[in-house]
Protein backbone atom coordinates (compact mmCIF):
# COMPACT_ATOMS: atom_id res chain seq x y z
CA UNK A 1 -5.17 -5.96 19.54
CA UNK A 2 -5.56 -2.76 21.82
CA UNK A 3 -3.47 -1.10 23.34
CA UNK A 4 -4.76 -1.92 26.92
CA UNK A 5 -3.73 -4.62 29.01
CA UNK A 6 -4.49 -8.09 27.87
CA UNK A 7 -7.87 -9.48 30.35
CA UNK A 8 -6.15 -12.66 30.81
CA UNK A 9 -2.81 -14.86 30.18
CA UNK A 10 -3.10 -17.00 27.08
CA UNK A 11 -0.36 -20.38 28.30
CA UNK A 12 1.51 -20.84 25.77
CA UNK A 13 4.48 -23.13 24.79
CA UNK A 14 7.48 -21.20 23.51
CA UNK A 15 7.11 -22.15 20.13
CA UNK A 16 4.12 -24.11 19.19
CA UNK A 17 1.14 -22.76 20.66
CA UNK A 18 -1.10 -20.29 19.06
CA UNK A 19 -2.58 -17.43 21.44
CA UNK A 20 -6.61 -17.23 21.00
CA UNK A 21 -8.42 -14.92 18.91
CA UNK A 22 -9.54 -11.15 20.73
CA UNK A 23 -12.40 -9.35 19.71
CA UNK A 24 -11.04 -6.98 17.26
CA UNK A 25 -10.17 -9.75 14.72
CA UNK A 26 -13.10 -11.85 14.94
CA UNK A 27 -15.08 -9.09 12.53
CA UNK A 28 -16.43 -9.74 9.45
CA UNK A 29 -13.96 -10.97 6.25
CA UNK A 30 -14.72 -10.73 2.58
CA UNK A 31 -14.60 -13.01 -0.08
CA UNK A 32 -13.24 -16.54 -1.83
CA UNK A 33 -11.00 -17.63 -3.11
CA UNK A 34 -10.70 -16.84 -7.28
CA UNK A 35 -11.06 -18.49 -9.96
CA UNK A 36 -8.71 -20.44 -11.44
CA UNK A 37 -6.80 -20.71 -7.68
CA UNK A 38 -4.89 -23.75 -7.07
CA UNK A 39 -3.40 -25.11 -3.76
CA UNK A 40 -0.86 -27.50 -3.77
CA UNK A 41 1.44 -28.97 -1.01
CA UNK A 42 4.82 -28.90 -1.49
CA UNK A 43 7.74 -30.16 0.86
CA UNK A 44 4.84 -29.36 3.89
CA UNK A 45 4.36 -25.78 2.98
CA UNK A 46 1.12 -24.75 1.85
CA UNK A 47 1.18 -22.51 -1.57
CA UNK A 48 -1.94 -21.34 -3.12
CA UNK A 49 -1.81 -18.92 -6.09
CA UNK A 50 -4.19 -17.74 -8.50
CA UNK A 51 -4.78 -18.37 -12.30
CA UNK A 52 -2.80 -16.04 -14.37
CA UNK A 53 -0.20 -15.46 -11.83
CA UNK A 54 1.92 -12.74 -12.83
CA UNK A 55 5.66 -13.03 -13.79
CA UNK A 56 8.17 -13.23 -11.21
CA UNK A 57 10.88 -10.11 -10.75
CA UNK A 58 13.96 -10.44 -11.97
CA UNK A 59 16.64 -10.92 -9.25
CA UNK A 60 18.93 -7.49 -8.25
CA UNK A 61 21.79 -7.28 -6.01
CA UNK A 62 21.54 -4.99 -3.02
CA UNK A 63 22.88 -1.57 -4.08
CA UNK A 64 23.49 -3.01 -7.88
CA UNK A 65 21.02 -0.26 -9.65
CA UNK A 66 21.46 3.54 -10.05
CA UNK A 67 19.51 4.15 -6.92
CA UNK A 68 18.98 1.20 -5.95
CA UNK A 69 19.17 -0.58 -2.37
CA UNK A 70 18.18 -3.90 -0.58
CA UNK A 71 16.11 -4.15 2.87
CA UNK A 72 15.04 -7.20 4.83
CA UNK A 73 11.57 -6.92 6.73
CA UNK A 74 10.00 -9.80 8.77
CA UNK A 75 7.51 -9.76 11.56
CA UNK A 76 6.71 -12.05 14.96
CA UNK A 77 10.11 -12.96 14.91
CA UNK A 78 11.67 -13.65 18.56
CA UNK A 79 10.38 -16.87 20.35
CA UNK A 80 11.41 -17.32 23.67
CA UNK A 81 14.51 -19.81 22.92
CA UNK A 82 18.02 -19.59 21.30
CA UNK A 83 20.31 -21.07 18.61
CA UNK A 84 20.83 -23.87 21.41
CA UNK A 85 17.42 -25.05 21.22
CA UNK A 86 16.74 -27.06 17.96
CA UNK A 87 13.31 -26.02 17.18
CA UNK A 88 14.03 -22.37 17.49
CA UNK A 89 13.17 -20.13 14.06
CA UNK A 90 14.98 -17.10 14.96
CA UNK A 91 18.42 -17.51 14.63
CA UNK A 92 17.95 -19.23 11.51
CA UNK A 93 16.23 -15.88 10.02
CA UNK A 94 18.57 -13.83 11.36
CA UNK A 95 21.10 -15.58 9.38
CA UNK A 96 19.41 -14.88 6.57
CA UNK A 97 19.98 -11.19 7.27
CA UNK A 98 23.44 -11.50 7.58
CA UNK A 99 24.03 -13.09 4.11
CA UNK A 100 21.72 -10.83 2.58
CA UNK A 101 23.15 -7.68 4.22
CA UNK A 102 20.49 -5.22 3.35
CA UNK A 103 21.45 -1.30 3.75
CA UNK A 104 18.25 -1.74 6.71
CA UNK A 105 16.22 -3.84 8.48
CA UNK A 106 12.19 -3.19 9.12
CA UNK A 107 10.76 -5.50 11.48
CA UNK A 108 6.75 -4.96 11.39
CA UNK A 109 5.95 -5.49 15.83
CA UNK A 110 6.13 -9.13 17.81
CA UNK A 111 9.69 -8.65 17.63
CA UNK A 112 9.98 -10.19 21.12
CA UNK A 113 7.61 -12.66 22.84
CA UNK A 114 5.64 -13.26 24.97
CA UNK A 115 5.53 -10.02 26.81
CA UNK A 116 8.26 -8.32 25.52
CA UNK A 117 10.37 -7.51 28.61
CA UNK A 118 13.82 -6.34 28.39
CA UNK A 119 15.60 -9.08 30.30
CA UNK A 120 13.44 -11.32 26.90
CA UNK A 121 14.70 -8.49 24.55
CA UNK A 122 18.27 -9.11 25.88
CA UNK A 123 18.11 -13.30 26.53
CA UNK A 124 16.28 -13.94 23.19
CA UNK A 125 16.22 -11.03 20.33
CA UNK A 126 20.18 -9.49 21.14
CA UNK A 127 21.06 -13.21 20.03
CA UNK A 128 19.95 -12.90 16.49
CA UNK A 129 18.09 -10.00 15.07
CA UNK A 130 20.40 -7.78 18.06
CA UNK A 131 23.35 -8.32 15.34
CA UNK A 132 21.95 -5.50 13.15
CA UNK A 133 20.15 -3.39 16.13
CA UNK A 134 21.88 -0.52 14.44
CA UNK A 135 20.38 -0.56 11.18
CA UNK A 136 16.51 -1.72 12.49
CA UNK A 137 13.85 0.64 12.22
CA UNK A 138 11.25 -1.35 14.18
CA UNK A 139 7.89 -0.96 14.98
CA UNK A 140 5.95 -2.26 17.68
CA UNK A 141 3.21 -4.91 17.87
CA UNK A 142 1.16 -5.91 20.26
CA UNK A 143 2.73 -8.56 22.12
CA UNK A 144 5.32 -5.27 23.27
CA UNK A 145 1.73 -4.29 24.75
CA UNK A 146 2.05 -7.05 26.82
CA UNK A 147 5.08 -5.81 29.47
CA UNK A 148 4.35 -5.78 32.70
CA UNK A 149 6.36 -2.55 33.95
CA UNK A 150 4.17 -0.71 31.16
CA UNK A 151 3.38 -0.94 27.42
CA UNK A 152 6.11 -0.77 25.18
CA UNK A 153 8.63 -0.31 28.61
CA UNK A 154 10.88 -3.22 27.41
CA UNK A 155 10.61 -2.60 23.56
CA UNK A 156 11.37 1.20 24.39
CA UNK A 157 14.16 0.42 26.55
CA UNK A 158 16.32 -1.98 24.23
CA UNK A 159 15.66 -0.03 21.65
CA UNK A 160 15.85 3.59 22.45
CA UNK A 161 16.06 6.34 20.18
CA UNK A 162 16.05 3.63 16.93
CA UNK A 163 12.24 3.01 18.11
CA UNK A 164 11.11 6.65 19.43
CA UNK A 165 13.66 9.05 17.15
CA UNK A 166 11.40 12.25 18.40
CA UNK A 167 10.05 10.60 21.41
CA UNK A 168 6.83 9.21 19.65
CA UNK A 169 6.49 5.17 18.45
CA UNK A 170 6.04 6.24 15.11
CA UNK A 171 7.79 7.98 13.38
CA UNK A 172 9.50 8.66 9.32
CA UNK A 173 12.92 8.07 7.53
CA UNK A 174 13.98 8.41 3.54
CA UNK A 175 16.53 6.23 1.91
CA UNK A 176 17.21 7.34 -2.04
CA UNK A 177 13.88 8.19 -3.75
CA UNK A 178 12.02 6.81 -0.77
CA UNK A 179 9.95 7.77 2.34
CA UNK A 180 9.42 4.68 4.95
CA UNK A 181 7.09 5.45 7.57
CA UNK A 182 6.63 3.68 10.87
CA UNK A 183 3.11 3.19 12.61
CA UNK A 184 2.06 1.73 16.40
CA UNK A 185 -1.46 -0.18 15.44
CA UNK A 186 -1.49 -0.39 19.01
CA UNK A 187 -2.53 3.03 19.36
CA UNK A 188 -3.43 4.63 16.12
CA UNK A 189 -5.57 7.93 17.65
CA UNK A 190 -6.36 10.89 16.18
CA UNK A 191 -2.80 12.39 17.99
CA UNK A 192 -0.67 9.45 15.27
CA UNK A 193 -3.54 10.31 12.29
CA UNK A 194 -2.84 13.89 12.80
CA UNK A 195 0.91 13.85 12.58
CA UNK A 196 0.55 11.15 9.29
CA UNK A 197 -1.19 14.06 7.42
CA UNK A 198 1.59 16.68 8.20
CA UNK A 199 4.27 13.95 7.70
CA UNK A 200 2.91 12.80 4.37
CA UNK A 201 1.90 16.79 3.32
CA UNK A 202 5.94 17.47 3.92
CA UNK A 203 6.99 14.26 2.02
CA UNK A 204 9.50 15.36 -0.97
CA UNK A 205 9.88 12.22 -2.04
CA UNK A 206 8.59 10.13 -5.31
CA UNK A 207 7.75 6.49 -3.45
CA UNK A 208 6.14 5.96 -0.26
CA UNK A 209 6.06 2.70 1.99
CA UNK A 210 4.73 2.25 5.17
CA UNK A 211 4.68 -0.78 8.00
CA UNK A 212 3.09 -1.41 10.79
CA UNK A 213 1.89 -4.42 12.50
CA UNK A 214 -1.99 -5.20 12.41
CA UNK A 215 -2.92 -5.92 8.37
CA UNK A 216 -6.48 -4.23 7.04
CA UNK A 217 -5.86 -7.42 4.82
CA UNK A 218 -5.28 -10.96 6.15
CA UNK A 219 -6.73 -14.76 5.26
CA UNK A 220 -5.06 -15.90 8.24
CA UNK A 221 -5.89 -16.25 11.97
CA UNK A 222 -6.70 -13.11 12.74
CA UNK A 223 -7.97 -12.16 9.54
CA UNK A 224 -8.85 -8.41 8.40
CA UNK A 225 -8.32 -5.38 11.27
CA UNK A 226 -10.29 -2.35 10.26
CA UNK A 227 -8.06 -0.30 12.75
CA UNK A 228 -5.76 0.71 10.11
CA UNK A 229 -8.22 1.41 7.92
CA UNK A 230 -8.36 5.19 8.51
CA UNK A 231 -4.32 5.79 7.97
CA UNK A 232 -5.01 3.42 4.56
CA UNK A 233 -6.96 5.76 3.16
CA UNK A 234 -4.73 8.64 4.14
CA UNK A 235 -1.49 6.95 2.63
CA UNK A 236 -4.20 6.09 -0.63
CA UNK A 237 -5.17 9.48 -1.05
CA UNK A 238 -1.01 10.28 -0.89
CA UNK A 239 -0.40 8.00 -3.57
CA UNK A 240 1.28 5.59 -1.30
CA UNK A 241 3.06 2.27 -2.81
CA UNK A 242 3.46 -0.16 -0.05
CA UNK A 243 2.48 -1.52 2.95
CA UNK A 244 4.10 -4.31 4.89
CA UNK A 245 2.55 -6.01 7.98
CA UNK A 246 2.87 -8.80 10.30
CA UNK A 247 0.77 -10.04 13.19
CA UNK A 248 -0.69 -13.22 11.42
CA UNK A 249 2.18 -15.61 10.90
CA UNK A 250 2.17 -16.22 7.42
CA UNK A 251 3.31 -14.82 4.25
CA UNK A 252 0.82 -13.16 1.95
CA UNK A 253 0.65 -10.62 -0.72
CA UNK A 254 -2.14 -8.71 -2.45
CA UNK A 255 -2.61 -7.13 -6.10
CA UNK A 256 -3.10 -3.40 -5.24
CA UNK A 257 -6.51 -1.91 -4.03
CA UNK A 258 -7.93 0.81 -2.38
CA UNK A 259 -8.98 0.92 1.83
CA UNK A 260 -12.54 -0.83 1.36
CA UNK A 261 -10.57 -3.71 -0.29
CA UNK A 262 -11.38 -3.34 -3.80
CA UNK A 263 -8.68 -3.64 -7.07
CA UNK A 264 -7.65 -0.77 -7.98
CA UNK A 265 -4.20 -0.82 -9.93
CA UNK A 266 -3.26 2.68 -8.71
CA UNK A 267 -4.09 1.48 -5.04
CA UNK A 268 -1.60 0.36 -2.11
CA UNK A 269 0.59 -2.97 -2.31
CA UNK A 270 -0.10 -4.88 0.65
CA UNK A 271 2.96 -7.68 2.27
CA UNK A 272 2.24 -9.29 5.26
CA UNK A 273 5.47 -11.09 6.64
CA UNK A 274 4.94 -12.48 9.89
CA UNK A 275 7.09 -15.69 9.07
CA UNK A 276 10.51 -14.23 10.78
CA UNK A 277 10.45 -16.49 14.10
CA UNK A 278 6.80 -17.22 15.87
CA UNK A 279 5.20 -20.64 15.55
CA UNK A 280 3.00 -20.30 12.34
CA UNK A 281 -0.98 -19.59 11.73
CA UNK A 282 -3.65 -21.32 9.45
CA UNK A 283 -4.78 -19.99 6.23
CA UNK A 284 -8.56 -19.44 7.01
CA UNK A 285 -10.76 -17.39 4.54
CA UNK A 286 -8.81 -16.28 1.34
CA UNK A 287 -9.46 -12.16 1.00
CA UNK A 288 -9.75 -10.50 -2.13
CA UNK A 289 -6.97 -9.60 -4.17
CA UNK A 290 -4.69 -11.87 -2.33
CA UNK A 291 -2.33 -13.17 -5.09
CA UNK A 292 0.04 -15.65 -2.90
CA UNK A 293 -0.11 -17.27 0.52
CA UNK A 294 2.00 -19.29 2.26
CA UNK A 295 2.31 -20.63 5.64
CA UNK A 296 4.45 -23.26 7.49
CA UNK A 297 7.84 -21.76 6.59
CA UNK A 298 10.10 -19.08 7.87
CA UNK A 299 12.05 -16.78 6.14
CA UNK A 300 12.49 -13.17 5.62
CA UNK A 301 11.30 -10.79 2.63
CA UNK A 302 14.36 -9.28 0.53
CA UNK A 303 12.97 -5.82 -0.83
CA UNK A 304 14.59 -4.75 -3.69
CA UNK A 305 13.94 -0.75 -3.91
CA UNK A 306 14.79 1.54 -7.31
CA UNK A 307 14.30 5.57 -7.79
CA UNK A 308 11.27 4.34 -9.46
CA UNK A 309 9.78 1.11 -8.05
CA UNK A 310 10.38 -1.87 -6.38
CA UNK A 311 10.18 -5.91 -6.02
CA UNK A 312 10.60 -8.47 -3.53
CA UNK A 313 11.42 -12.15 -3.12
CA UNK A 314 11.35 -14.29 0.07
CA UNK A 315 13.80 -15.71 1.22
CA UNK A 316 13.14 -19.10 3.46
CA UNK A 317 15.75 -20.14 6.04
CA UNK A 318 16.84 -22.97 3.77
CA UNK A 319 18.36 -20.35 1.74
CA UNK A 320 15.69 -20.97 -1.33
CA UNK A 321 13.05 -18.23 -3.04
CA UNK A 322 9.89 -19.00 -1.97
CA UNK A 323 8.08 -16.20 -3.62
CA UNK A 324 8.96 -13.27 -6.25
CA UNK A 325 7.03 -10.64 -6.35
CA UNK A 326 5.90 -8.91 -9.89
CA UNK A 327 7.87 -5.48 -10.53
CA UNK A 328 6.13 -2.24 -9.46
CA UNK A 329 6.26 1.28 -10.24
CA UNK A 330 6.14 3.99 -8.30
CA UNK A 331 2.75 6.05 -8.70
């Protein structure tokens, strides 16, 4: 998506209908699916892993290492409805939050739909995901874009200085060992680029993650966005770990590789969690290096962060793992 005003109004139910495609994600996507994959159906959710999948992490309570700490991240998460309404996602994730009781919460854009307007932040998103507005470091997707008094005018007014810290949508925090960064895809211009380099040039610390909410990488709806493709290879070329995304509403995770999508085991980890409220998206063309997709479910990813690396697991809103992660290490 761009960061200019949508041409038209896509109708849309408030939890069941998909918007259509724009131009920038109909581009070209890479590859099939590996050898060895399997898909199977279980309890309606659709899991497809490769051969040789690799062992899952071991489980670690939030703040249990030397170190350590525990944050939730989810994407696409507030639908236009509340815990009243049965079919409504978003209370049930946020839920999940509150048992897990990370030390934050990243939430990677589409926190609100459809057009992100206060009076929607307030009616729909302060019922669930507001309960830990005071540990969120969001960032902003394109359906905050979408506001009619201005882009980003709702998003920026319910959250305030927790979104814009120095005034900017983007912007950098460090917990332990760790540097997060937080992107606007909406509007990644040379101004954003610029400030990356000097903000990764200062960076002190060992790890790196970043999130943001158009993927390079997706085998969903929208598929692969080259718009982050210049800040990839910056955050490559700075040893970065992670990257989390959302925007396609589905889970996925990829082996680590380099910008131009090839392995590369001392490239970026890419998550895509856009399962934390939004009515979900098809699998359509299975990328490279994608080692796990799943779609049909909600839930929330449980990051489990160490001096020296980190793991994940999902977390669906029936309280179950989903996915684990294998164990990385910082580079």
């Amino acid at each position: 998506m761009t960061s200019t005003p949508r041409a038209e109004k896509h109708p849309r139910s408030q939890s069941s209908t998909r918007p259509s495609k724009r131009p920038r994600h109909t581009g070209p996507r890479w590859g099939l699916p590996a050898a060895g994959a399997a898909l199977a159906l279980v309890g309606g959710v659709v899991l497809w892993s490769p051969g040789g999948r690799a062992d899952a992490a071991p489980e670690r309570a939030a703040h249990a290492q030397a170190g350590g700490f525990t944050v939730v991240a989810a994407g696409d998460i507030a639908e236009r409805c509340t815990a009243d309404d049965s079919g409504c996602e978003h209370p049930r994730t946020a839920a999940l939050v509150k048992k897990i009781n990370p030390a934050f919460v990243l939430t990677m854009g589409d926190n609100q739909y459809d057009d992100a307007r206060l009076k929607d932040f307030q009616k729909y998103y302060d019922t669930s995901w507001g309960a830990f507005k005071d540990k969120t470091h969001p960032a902003a997707g394109n359906h905050e874009t979408y506001d009619p008094d201005g882009e980003l005018a709702g998003y920026k007014a319910y959250f305030g200085d927790i979104a814009f810290p120095k005034g900017k949508s983007y912007y950098s925090f460090d917990q332990g060992n760790w540097h997060f960064i937080a992107l606007d895809s909406n509007s990644l211009d040379s101004a954003q680029t610029d400030w990356l380099k000097s903000d990764l040039a200062a960076n002190s610390k060992k790890c790196v993650a970043a999130y943001w909410h158009h993927p390079l990488f997706s085998s969903g709806e929208h598929g692969n966005d080259p718009v982050s493709r210049p800040v990839w290879k910056l955050l490559h070329d700075a040893k970065a770990e992670l990257v989390l995304n959302g925007h396609d509403h589905h889970y996925e995770r990829f082996a680590p590789q380099d910008p131009d999508g090839k392995a590369d085991r001392n490239g970026i980890v890419e998550l895509l969690g856009g399962m934390g409220g939004a009515n979900p998206y098809k699998i359509e063309e299975v990328q490279p290096n994608s080692e796990k997709r799943l779609t049909d479910t909600f839930g929330v990813v449980k990051l489990n962060f160490t001096d020296d690396g980190f793991s994940w697991e999902l977390v669906g809103t029936d309280g179950t793992t989903k996915d684990s992660s294998p164990s990385y290490q910082c580079h």
